[in-house]
PDB file of N, CA and C in Angstrom:
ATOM      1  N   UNK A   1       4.580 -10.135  44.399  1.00  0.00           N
ATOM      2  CA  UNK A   1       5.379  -8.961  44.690  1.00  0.00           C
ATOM      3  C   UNK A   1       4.641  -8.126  45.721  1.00  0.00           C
ATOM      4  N   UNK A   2       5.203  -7.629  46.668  1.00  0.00           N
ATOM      5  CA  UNK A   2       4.926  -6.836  47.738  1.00  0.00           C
ATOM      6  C   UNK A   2       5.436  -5.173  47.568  1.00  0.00           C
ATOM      7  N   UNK A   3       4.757  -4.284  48.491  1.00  0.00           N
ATOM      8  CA  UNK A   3       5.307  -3.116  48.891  1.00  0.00           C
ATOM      9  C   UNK A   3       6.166  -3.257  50.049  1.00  0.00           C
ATOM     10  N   UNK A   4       7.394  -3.486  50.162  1.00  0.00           N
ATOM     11  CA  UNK A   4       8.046  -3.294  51.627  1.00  0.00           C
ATOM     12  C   UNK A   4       8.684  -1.883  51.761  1.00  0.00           C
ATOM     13  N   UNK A   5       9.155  -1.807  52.878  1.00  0.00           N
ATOM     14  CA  UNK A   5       9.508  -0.409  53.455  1.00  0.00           C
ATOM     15  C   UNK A   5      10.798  -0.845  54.503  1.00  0.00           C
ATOM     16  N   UNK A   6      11.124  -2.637  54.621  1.00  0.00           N
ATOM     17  CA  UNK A   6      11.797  -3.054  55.271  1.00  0.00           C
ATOM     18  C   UNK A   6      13.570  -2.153  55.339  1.00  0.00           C
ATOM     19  N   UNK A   7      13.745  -1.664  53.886  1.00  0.00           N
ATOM     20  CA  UNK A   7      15.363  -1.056  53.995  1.00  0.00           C
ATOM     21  C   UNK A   7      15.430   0.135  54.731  1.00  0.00           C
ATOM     22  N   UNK A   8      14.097   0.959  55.554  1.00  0.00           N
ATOM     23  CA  UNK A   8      14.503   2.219  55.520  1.00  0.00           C
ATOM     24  C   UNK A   8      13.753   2.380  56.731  1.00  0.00           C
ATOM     25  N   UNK A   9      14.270   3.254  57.538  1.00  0.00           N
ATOM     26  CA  UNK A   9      14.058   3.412  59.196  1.00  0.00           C
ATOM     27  C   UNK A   9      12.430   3.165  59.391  1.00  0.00           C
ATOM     28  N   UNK A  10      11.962   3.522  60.708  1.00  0.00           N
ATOM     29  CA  UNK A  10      10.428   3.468  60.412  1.00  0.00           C
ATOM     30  C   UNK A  10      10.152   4.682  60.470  1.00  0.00           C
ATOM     31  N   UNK A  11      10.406   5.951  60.873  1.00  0.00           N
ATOM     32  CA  UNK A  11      10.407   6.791  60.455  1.00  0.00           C
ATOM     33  C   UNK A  11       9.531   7.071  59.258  1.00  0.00           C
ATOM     34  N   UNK A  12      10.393   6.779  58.283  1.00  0.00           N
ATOM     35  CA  UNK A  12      10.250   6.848  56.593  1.00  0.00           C
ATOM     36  C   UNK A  12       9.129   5.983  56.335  1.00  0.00           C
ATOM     37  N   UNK A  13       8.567   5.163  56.896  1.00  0.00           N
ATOM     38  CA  UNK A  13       7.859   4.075  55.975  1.00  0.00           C
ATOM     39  C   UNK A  13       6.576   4.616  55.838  1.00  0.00           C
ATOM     40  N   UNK A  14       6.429   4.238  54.448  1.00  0.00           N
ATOM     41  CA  UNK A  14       5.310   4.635  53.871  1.00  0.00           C
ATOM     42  C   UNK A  14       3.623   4.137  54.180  1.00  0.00           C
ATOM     43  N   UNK A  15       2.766   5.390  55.249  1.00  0.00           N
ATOM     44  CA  UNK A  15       1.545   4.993  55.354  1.00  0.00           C
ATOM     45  C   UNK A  15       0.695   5.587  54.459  1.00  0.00           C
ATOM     46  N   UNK A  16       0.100   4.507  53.934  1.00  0.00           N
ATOM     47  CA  UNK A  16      -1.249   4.487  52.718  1.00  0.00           C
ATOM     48  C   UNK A  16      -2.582   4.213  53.749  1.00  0.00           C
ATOM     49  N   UNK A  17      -3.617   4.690  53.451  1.00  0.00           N
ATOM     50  CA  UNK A  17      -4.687   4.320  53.762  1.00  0.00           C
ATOM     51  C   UNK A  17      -5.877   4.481  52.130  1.00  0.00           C
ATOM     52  N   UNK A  18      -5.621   3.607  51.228  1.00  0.00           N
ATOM     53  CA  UNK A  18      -6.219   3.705  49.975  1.00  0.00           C
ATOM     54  C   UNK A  18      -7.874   3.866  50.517  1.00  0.00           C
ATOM     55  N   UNK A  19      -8.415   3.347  51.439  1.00  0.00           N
ATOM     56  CA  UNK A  19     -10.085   3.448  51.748  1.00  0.00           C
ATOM     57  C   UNK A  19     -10.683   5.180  51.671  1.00  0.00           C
ATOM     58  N   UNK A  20      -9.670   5.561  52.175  1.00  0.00           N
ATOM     59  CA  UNK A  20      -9.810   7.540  52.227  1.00  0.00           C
ATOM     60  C   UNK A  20     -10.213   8.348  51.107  1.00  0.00           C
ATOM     61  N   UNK A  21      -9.752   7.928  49.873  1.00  0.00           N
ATOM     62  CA  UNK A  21      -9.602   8.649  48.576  1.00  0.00           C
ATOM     63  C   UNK A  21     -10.662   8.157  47.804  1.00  0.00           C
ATOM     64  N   UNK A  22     -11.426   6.900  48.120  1.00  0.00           N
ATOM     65  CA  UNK A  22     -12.379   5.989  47.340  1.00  0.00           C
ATOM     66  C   UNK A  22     -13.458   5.700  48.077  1.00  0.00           C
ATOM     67  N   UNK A  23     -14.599   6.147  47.060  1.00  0.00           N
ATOM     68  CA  UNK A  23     -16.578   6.052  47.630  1.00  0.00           C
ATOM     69  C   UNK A  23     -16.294   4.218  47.326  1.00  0.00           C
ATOM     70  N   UNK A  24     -16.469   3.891  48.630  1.00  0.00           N
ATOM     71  CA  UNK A  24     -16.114   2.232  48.989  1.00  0.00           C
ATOM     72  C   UNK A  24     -17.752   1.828  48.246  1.00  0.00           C
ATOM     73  N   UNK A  25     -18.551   2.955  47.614  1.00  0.00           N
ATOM     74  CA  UNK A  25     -19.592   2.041  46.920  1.00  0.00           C
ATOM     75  C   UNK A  25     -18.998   2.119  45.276  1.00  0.00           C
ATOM     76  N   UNK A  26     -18.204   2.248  45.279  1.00  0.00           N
ATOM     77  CA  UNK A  26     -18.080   3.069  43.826  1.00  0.00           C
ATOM     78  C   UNK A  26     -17.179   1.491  43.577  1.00  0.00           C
ATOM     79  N   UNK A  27     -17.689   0.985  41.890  1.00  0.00           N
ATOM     80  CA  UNK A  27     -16.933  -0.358  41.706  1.00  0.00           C
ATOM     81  C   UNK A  27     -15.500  -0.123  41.278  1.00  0.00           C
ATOM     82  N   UNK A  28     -15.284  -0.503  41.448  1.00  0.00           N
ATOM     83  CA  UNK A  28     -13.637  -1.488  41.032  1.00  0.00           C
ATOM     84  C   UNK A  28     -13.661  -1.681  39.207  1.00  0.00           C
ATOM     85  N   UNK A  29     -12.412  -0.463  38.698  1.00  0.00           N
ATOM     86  CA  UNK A  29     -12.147  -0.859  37.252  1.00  0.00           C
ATOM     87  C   UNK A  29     -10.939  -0.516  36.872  1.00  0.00           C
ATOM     88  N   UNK A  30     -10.762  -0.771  35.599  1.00  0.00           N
ATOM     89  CA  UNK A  30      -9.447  -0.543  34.991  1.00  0.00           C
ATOM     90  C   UNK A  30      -9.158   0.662  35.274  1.00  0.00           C
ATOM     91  N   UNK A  31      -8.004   1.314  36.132  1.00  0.00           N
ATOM     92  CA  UNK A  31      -7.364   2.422  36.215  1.00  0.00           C
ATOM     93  C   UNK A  31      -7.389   3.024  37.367  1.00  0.00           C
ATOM     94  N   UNK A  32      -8.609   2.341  38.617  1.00  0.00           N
ATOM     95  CA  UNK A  32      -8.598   2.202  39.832  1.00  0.00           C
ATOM     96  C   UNK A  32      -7.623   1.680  40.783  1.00  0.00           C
ATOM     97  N   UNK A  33      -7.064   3.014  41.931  1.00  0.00           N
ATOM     98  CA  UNK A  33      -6.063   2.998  42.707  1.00  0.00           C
ATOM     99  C   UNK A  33      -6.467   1.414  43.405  1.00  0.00           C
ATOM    100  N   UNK A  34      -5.595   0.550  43.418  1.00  0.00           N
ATOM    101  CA  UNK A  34      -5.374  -0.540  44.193  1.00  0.00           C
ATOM    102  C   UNK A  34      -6.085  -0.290  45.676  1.00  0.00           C
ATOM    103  N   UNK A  35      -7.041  -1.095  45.900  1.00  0.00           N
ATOM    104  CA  UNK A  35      -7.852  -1.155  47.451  1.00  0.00           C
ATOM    105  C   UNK A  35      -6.815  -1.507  48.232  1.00  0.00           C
ATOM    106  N   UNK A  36      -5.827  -2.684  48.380  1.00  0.00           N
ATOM    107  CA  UNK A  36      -4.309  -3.396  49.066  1.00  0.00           C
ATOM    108  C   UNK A  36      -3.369  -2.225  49.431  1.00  0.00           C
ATOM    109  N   UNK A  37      -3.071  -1.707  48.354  1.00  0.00           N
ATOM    110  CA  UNK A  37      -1.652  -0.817  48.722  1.00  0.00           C
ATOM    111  C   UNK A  37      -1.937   0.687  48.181  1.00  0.00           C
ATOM    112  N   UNK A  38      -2.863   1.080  47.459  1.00  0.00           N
ATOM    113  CA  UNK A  38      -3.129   2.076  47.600  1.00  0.00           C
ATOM    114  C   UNK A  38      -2.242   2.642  46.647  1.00  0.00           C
ATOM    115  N   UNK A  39      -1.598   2.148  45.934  1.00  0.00           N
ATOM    116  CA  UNK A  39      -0.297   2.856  45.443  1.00  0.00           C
ATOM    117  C   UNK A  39      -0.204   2.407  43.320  1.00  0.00           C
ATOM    118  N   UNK A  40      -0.665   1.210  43.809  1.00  0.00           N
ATOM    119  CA  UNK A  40      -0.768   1.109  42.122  1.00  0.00           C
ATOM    120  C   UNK A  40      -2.484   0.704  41.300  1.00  0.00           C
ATOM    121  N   UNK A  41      -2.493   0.584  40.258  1.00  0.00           N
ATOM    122  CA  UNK A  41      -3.903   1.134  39.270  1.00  0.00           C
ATOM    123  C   UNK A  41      -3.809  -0.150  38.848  1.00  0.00           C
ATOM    124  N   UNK A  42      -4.964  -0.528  39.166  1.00  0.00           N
ATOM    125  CA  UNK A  42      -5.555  -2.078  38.507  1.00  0.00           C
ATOM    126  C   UNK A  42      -5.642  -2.092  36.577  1.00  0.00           C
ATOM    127  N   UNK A  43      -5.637  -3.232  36.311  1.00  0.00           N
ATOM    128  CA  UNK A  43      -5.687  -3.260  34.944  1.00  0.00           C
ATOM    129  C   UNK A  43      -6.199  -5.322  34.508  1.00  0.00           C
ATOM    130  N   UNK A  44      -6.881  -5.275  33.291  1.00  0.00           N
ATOM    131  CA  UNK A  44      -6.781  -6.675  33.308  1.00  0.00           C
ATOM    132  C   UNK A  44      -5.818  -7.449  33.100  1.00  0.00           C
ATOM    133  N   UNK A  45      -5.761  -8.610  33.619  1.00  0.00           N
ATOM    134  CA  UNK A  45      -4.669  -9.961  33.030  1.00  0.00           C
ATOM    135  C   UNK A  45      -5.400 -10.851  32.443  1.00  0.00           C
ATOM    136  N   UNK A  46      -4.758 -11.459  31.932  1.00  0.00           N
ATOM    137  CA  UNK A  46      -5.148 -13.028  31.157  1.00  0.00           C
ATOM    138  C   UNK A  46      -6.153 -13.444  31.226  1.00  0.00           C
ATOM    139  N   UNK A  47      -6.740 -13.373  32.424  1.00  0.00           N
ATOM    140  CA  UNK A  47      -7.415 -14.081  32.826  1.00  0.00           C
ATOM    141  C   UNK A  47      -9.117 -12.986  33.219  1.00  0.00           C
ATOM    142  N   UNK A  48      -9.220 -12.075  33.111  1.00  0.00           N
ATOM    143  CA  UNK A  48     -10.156 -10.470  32.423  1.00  0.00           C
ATOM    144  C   UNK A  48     -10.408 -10.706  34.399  1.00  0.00           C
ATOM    145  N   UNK A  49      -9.464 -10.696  35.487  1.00  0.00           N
ATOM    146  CA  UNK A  49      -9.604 -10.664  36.460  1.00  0.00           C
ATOM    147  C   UNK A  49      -8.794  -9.106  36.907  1.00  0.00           C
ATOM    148  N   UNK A  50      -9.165  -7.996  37.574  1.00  0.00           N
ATOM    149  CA  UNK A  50      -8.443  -7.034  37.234  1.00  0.00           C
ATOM    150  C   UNK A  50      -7.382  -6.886  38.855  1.00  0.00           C
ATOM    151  N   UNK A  51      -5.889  -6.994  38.316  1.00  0.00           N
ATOM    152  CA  UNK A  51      -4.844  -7.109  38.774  1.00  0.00           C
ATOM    153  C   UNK A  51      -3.753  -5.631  39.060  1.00  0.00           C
ATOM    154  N   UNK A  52      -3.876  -5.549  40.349  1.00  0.00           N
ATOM    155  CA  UNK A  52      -2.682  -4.374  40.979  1.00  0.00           C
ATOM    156  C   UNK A  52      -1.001  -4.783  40.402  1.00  0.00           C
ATOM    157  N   UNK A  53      -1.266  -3.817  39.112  1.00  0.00           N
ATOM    158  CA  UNK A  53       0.245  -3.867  38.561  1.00  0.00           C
ATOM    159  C   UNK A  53       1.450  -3.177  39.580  1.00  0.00           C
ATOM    160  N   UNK A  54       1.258  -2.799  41.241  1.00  0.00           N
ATOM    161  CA  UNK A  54       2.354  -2.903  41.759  1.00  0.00           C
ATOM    162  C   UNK A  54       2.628  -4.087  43.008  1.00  0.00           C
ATOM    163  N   UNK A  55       1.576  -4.368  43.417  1.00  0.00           N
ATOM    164  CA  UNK A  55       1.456  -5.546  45.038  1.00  0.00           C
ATOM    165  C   UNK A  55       1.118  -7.059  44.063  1.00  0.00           C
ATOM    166  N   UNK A  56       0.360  -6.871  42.546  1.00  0.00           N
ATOM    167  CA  UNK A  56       0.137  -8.421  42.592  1.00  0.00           C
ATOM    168  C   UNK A  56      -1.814  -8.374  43.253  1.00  0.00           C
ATOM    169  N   UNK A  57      -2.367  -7.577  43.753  1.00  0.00           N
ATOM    170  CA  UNK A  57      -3.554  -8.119  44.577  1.00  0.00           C
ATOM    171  C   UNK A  57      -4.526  -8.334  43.327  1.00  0.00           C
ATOM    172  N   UNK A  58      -5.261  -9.411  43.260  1.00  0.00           N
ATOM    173  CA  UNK A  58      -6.067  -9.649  42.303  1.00  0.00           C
ATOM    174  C   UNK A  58      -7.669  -9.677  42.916  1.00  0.00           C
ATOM    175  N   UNK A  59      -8.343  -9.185  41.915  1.00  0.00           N
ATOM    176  CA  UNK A  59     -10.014  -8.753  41.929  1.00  0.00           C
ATOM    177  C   UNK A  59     -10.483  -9.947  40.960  1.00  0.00           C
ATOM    178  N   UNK A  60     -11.123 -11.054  41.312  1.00  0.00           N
ATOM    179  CA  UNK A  60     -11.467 -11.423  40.576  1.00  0.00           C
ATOM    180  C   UNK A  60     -13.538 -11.773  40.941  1.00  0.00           C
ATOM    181  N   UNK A  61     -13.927 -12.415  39.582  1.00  0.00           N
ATOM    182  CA  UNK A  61     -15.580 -12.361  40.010  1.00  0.00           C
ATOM    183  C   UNK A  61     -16.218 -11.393  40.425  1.00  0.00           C
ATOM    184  N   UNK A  62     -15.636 -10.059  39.142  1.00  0.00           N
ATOM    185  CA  UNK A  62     -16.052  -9.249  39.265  1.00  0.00           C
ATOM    186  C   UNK A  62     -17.617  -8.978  38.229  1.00  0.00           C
ATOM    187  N   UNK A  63     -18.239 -10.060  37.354  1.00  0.00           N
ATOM    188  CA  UNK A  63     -18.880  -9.868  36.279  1.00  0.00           C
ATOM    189  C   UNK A  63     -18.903  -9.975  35.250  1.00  0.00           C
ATOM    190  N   UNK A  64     -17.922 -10.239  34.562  1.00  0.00           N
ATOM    191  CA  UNK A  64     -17.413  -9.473  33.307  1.00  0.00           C
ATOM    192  C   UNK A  64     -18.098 -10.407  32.931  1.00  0.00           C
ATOM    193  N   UNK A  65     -19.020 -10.119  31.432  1.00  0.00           N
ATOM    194  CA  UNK A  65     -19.982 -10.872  30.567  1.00  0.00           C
ATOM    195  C   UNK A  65     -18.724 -10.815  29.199  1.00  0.00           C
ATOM    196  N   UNK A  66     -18.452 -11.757  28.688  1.00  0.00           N
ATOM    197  CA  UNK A  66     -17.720 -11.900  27.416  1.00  0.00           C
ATOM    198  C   UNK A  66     -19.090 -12.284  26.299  1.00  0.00           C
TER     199      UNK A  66
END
């Protein structure tokens, strides 16, 4: 799943720059604005790889010790 902006003039389309709002040293976790789209909050899947519940972008080999 993607963010498109394809139905609506360009005008309107939505610019994100997610790098702006986030210390690019600061790690990557559950509840962290999506690095991709900027727009949705990572969380784990199945697989303890942590996944942008709005674009789909997946973080994986991030560490995680089970």
């Amino acid at each position: 799943m993607s963010v498109e902006n394809e139905h609506l003039p360009k005008e309107f389309h939505l610019q994100v720059t997610p790098s702006d709002n986030r210390d690019s040293t600061e790690p990557l976790r559950r509840g962290s604005l999506c690095p991709k789209c900027g727009i949705g909050k990572l969380d784990y899947n199945g697989l303890l790889e942590l996944e942008c519940l709005k674009c789909g972008y997946v973080v994986s080999g991030g560490g995680v010790c089970t």
